[in-house]
Protein backbone atom coordinates (compact mmCIF):
# COMPACT_ATOMS: atom_id res chain seq x y z
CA UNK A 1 -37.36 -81.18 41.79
CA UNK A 2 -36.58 -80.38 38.45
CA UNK A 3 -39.42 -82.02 36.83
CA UNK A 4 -41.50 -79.80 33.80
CA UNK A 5 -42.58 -79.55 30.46
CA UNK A 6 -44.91 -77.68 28.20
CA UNK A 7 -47.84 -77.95 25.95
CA UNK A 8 -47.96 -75.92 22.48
CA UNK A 9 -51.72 -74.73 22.19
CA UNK A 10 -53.34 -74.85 18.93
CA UNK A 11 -53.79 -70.68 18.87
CA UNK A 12 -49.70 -70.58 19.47
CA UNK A 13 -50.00 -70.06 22.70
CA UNK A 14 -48.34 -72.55 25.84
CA UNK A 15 -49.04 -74.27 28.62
CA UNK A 16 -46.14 -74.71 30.79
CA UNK A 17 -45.97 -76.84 33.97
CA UNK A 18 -42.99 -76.96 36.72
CA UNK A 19 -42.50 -78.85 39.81
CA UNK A 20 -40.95 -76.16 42.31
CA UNK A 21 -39.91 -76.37 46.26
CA UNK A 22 -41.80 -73.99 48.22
CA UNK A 23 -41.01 -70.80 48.37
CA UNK A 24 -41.62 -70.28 52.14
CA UNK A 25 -39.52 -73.10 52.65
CA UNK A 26 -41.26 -74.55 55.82
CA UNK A 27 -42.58 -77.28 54.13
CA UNK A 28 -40.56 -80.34 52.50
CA UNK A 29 -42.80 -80.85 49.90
CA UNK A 30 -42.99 -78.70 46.71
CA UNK A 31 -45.71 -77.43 44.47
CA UNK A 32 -46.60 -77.75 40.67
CA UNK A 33 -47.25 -74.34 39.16
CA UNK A 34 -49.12 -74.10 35.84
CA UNK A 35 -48.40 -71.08 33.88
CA UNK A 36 -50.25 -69.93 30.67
CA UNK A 37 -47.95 -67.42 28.23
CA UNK A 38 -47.51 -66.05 24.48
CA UNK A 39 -44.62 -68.41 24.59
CA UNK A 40 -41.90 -70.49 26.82
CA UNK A 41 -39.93 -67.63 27.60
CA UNK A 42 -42.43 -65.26 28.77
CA UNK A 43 -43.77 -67.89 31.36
CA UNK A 44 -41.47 -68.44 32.97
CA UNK A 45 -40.50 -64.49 33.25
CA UNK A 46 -44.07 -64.60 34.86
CA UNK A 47 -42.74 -66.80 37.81
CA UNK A 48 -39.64 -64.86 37.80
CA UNK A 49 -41.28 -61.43 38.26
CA UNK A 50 -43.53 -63.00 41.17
CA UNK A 51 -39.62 -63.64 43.28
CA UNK A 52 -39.16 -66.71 41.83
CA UNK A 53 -35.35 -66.02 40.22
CA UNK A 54 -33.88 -69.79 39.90
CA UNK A 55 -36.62 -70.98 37.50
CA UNK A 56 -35.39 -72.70 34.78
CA UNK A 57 -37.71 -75.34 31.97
CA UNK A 58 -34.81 -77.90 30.55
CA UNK A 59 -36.55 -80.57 28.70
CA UNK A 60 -40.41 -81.77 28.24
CA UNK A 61 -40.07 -84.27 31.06
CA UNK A 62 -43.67 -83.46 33.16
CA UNK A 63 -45.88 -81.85 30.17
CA UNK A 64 -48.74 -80.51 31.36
CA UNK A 65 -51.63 -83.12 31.37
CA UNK A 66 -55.01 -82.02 29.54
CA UNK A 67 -56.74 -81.30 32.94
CA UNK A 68 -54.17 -79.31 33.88
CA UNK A 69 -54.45 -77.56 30.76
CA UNK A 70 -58.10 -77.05 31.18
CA UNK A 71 -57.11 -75.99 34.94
CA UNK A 72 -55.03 -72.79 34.01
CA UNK A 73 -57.05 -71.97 31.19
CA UNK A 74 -60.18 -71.40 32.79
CA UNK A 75 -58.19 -69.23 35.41
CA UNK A 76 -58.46 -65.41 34.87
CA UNK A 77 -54.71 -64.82 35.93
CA UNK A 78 -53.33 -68.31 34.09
CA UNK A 79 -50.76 -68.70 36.81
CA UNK A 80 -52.09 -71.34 39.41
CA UNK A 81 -50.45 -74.25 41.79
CA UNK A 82 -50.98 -77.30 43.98
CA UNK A 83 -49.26 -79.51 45.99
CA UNK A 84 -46.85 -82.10 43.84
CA UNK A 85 -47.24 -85.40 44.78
CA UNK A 86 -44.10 -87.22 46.21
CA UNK A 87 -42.95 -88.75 42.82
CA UNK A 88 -43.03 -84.99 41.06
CA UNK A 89 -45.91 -85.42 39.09
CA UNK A 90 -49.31 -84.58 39.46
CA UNK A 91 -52.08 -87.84 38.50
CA UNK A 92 -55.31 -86.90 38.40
CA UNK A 93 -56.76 -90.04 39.60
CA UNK A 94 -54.31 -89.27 42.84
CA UNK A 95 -55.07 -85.51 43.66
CA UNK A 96 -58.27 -84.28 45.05
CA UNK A 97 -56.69 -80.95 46.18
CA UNK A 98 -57.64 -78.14 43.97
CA UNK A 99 -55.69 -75.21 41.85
CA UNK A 100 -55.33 -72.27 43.39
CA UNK A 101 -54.30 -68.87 42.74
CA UNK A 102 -50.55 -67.99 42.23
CA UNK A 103 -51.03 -65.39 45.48
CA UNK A 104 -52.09 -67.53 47.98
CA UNK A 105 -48.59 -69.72 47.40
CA UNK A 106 -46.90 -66.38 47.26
CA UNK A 107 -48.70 -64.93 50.83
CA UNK A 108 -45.96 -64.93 53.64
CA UNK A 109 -47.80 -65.55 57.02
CA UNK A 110 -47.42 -62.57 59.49
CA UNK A 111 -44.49 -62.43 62.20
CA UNK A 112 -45.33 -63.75 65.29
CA UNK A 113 -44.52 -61.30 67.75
C-alpha cells in the first residue's frame, strides 16, 4: 500500500496522509496515518522516529481530504490513524471509525506467558 499525498496549508505548514501496513503485523489490513509538520520532510521523520524506518511519500496520489485535515489539526500531537479501507483510501461517507492517537497503533500487546 503505497498510496499518499499531502496538503500545503495556507500558514506553510502540511498535511500529509499515508496508507501503511500495520506495524504489529497480525492484521492484513493497513492503516492511514495523518501527520501534521513544518514541511514534507519533517513528517515523515515523525513516523520514522516512532519505528517506522521504510516510510517513504512518492507522489500526491491519496491527498489528505479536508476532514482529514480538520482531523489532525484539532489533535494536540498531529500524528493520528485509522483503519484504511480495502481500496487504500479513506471516504468519509464509508468510515464511521474514528482517529486515534499515534500510540495506541504503536502499543504492542503484552506476551502471553
Amino acid at each position: 500500500m503505497a498510496a499518499g499525498g499531502f496538503c500545503k496549508l495556507p500558514n506553510g505548514t502540511v498535511v500529509v496522509a499515508l496508507n501503511l501496513p500495520r506495524p504489529t503485523g497480525d492484521d492484513p489490513g493497513g492503516v492511514r496515518v495523518l501527520v501534521h509538520a513544518l514541511n514534507r520532510a519533517r513528517a515523515l521523520t515523525r513516523l520514522r522516529n516512532l519505528g517506522m524506518r521504510a516510510v517513504y511519500l512518492r507522489g500526491n496520489a491519496a491527498p489528505p481530504t479536508p476532514d482529514e485535515i480538520t482531523a489532525v489539526l484539532h489533535h494536540p500531537d498531529g500524528l493520528i490513524w485509522r483503519t484504511a479501507s480495502d481500496n487504500g483510501v479513506t471516504s468519509p461517507e464509508l468510515v464511521t471509525e474514528l482517529w486515534r492517537p499515534i500510540r495506541a497503533l504503536l502499543r504492542q500487546p503484552a506476551a502471553q506467558a
